[in-house]
Protein backbone atom coordinates (compact mmCIF):
# COMPACT_ATOMS: atom_id res chain seq x y z
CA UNK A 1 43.08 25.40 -86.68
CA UNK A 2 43.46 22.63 -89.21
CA UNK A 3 39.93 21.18 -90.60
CA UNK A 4 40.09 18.16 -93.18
CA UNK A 5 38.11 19.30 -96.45
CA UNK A 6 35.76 16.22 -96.03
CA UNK A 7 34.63 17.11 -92.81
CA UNK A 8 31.04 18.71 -92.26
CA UNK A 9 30.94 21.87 -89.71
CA UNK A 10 27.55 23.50 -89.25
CA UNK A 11 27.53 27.09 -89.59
CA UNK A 12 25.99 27.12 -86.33
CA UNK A 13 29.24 25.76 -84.72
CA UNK A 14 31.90 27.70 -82.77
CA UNK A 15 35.40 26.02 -82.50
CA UNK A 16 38.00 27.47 -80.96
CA UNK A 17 41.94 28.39 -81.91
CA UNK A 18 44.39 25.17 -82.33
CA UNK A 19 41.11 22.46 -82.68
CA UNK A 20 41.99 19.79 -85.30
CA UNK A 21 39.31 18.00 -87.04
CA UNK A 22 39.83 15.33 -88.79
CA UNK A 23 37.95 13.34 -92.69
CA UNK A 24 34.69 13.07 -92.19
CA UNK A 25 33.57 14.06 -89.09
CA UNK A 26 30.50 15.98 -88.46
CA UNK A 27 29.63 18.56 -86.35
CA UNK A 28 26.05 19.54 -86.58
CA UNK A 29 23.69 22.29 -84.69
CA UNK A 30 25.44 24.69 -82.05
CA UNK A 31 28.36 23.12 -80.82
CA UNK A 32 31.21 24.86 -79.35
CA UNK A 33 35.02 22.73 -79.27
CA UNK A 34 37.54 24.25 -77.45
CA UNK A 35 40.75 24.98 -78.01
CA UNK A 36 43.34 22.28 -78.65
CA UNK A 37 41.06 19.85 -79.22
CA UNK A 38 41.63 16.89 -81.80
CA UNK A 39 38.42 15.18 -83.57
CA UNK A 40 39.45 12.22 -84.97
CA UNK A 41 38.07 10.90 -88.43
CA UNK A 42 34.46 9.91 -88.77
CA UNK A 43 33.52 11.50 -84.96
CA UNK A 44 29.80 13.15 -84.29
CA UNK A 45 29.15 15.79 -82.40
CA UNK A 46 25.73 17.46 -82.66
CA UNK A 47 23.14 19.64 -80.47
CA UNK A 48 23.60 22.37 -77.80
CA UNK A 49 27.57 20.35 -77.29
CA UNK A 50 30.25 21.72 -75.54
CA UNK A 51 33.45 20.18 -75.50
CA UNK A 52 36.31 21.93 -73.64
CA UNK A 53 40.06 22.50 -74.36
CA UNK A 54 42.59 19.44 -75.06
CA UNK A 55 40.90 16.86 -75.72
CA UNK A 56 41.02 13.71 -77.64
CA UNK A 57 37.85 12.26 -79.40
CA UNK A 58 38.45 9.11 -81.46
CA UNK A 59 37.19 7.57 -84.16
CA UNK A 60 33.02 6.90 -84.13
CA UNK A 61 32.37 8.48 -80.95
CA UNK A 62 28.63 9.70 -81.06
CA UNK A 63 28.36 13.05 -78.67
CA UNK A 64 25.24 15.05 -77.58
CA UNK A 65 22.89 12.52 -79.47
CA UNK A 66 19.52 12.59 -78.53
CA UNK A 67 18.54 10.58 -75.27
CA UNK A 68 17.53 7.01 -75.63
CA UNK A 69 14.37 7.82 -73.26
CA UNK A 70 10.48 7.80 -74.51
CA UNK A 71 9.88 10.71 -72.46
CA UNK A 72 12.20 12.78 -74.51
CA UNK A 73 9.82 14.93 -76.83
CA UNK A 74 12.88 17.35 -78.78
CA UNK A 75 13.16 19.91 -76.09
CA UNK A 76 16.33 21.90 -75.76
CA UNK A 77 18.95 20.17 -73.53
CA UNK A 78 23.17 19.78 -73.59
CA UNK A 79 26.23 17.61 -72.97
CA UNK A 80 29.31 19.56 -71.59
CA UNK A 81 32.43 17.78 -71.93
CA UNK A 82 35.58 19.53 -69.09
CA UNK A 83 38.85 19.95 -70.64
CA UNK A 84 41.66 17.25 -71.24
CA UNK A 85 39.41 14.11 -71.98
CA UNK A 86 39.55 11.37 -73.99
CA UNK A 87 37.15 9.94 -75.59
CA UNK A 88 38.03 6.76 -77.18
CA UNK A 89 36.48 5.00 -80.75
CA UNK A 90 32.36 4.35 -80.66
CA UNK A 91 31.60 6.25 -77.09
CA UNK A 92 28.65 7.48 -76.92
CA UNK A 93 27.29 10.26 -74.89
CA UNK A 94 23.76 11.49 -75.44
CA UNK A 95 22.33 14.86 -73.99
CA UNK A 96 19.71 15.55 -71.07
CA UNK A 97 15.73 14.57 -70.70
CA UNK A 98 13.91 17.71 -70.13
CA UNK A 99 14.16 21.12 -70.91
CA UNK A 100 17.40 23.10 -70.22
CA UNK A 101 18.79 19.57 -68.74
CA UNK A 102 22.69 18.65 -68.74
CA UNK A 103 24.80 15.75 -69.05
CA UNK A 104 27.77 16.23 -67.97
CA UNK A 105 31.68 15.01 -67.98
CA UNK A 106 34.58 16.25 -65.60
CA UNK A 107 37.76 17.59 -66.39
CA UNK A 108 40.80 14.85 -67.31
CA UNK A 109 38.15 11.97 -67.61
CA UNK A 110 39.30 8.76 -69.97
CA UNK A 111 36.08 7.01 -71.32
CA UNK A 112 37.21 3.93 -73.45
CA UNK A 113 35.93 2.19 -76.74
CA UNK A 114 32.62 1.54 -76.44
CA UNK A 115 31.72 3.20 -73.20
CA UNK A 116 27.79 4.70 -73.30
CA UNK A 117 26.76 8.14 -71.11
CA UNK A 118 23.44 7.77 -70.61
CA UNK A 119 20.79 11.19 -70.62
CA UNK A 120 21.35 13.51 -67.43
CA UNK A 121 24.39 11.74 -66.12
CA UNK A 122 27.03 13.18 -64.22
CA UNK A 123 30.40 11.98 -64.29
CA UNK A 124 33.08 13.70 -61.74
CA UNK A 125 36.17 14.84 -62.35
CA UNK A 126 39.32 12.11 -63.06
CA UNK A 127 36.83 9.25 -63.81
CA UNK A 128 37.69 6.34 -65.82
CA UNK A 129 35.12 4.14 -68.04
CA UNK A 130 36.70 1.37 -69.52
CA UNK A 131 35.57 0.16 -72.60
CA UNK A 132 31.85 -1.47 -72.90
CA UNK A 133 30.27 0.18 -69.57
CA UNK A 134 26.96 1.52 -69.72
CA UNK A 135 25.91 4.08 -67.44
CA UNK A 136 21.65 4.01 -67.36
CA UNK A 137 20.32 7.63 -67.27
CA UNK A 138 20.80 9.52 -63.89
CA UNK A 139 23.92 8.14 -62.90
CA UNK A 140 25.85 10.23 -60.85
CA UNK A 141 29.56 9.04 -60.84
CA UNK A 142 32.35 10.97 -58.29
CA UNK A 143 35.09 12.26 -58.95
CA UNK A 144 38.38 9.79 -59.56
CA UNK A 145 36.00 6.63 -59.61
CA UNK A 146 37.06 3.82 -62.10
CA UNK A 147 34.50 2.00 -63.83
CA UNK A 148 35.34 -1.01 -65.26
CA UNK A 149 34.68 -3.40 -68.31
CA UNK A 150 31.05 -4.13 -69.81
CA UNK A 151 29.69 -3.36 -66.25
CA UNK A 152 26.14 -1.87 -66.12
CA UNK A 153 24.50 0.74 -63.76
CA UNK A 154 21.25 1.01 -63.47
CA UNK A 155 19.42 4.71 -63.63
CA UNK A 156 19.86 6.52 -61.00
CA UNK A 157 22.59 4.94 -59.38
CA UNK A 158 25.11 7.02 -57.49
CA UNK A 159 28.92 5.76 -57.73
CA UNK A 160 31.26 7.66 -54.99
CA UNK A 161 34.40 9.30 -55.32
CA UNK A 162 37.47 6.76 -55.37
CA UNK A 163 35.12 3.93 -55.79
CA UNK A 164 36.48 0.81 -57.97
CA UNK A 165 33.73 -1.11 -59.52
CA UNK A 166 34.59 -4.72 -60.88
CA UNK A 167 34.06 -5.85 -64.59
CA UNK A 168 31.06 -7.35 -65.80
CA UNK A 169 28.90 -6.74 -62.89
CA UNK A 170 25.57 -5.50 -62.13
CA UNK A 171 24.98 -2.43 -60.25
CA UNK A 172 21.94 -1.62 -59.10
CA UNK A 173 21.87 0.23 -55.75
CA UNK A 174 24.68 3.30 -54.65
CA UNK A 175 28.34 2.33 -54.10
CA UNK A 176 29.54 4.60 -51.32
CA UNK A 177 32.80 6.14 -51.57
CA UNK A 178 36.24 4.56 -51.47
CA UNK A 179 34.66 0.82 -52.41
CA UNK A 180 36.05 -1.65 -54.02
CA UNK A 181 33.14 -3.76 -55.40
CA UNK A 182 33.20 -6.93 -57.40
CA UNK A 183 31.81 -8.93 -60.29
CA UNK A 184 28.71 -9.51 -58.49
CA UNK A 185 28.43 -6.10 -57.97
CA UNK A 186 29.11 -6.29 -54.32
CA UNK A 187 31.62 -4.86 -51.98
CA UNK A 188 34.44 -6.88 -50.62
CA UNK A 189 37.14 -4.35 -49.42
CA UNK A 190 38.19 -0.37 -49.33
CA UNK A 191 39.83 0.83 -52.80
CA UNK A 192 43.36 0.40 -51.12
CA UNK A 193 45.17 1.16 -53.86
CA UNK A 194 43.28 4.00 -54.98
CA UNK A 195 43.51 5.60 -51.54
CA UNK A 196 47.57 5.46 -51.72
CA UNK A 197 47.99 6.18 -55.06
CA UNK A 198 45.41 9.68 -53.94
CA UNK A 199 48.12 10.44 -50.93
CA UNK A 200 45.77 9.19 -48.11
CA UNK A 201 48.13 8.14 -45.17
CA UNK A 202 47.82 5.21 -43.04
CA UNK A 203 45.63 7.18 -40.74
CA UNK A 204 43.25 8.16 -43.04
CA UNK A 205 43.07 4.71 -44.79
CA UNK A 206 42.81 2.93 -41.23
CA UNK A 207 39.50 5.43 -40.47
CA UNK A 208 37.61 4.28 -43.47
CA UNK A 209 38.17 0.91 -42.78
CA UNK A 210 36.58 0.96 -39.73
CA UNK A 211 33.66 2.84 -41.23
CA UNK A 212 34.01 0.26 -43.51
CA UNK A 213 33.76 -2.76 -40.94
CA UNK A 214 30.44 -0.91 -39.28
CA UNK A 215 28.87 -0.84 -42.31
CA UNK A 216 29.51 -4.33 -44.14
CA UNK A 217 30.87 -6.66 -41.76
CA UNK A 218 28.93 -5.29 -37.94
CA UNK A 219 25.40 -5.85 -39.93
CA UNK A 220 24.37 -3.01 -38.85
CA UNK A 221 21.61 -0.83 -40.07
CA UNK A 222 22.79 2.49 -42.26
CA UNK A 223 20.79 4.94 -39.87
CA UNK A 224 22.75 3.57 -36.72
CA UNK A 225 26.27 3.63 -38.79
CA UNK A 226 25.86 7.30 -40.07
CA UNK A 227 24.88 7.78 -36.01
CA UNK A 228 28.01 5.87 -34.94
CA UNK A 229 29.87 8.06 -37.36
CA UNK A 230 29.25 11.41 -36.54
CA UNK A 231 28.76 11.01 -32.84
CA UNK A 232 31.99 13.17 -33.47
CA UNK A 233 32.93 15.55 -35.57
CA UNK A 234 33.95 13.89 -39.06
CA UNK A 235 36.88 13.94 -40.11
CA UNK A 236 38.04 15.24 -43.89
CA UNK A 237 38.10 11.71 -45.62
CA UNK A 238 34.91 10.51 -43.26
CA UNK A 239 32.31 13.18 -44.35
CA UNK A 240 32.09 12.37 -48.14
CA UNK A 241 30.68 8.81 -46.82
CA UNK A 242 28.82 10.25 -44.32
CA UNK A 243 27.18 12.64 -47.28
CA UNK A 244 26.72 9.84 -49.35
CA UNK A 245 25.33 7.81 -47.17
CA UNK A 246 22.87 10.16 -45.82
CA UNK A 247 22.04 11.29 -49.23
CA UNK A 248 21.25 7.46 -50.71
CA UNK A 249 17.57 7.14 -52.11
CA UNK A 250 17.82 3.60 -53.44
CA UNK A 251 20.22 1.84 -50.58
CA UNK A 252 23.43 1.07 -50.60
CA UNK A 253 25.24 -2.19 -52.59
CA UNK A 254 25.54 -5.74 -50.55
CA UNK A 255 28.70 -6.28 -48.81
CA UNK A 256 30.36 -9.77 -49.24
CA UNK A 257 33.89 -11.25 -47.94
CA UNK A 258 36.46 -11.20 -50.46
CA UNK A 259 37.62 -14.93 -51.57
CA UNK A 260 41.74 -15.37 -50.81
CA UNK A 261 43.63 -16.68 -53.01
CA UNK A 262 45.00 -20.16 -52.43
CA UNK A 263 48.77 -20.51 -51.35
């Protein structure tokens, strides 16, 4: 363990074998840093925080601050960090609304400069925030989904797993899984690239593109889709949509056809 002399560690705090914290940060109230981990100089951590084992927190990242929510009145809530993230200069990340409430980040998760975690979110495992992104409270992000630059979700917004959202866009309704949406905010194709860089075969990728085509080019409405696809038993890659889909409260982002490029 190697702790700089200028750095402030509440006696409260538990942090683990081979954690290196660096001038000035602060660690205040109950938090517990797991082993390997490296704070950077000038970091906060504070509250009921848990951040797991090797990872990288930079410079002026703000963790387990309190919620930026009115309704918030003090009561005892967390932020739980998974092992192997980075967390890059000025993130912030503030803990849950409500008593005994979590927000929470996956394992091997990359949030850049200037990314905010709104209270109660969930981000999956594998994500990646790229700098300036602001996730509203609620937001539920899956696993391996790439959010990118200075684009904003609005509370309560589900992201799915493998979904690519474009910069500087608006989100305001769920992306389903595997989507590829862009700076409007809107669909336009499958996360192609995603899918083979994840090992899905040609198969697999051909499958949600049809699901795909139901949903965003047939005009169909989401209730006969879902019908359409499970009139059979879904396949592996099929059911998380089908989940999603059947689990969406605030309906599902516009689909629009992607612009080519000019020859």
């Amino acid at each position: 363990m190697s702790i700089h002399p200028t750095a402030i560690i509440d006696e409260q705090a538990t942090i683990a074998d081979g954690v290196t914290i660096g001038p000035y940060v602060v660690i205040e109230g109950p938090v517990k840093i797991g082993a390997g981990t490296k704070i950077q100089a000038t970091a906060v951590i504070t509250g009921h925080t848990t951040i797991g084992e090797n990872c990288d927190i930079f410079p002026h990242a703000v963790i387990g601050g309190t919620p930026q929510d009115k309704r918030y009145e003090g009561e005892e809530s967390y932020v739980i960090v998974g092992d192997d993230c980075i967390i890059r200069e000025g993130v912030t990340i503030h803990r849950g609304t409500g008593e005994g409430t979590v927000t929470s980040i996956g394992d091997r998760c990359f949030l850049m400069s200037n990314a905010h975690v709104g209270h109660n979110c969930v981000v999956g495992d594998d994500c990646i925030l790229i700098s300036g992104c602001l996730l509203g409270g609620h937001v539920t992000v899956g696993e391996r989904a790439v959010i990118s630059g200075n684009t904003a979700l609005h509370q309560f917004v589900r992201i799915g797993k493998m979904a690519m959202l474009g910069g500087v866009a608006p989100v305001v309704q769920d992306v389903p899984p595997y989507a590829l949406t862009n700076h409007d905010g809107h669909v336009v194709a499958i996360n192609i690239v995603g899918l083979k860089r994840a090992g899905f075969n040609s198969e697999e990728r051909a499958e949600i593109k049809e699901a795909y085509r139901l949903m965003y080019r047939e005009s169909l409405p989401l209730g006969q889709v879902v019908a359409m696809l499970t009139q059979n038993p879904c396949s592996d890659v099929l059911q998380p949509l089908v989940d999603f889909l059947e689990d969406s409260n605030r309906g599902i982002v516009k689909g629009t056809v992607r612009k080519r490029r000019a020859a």
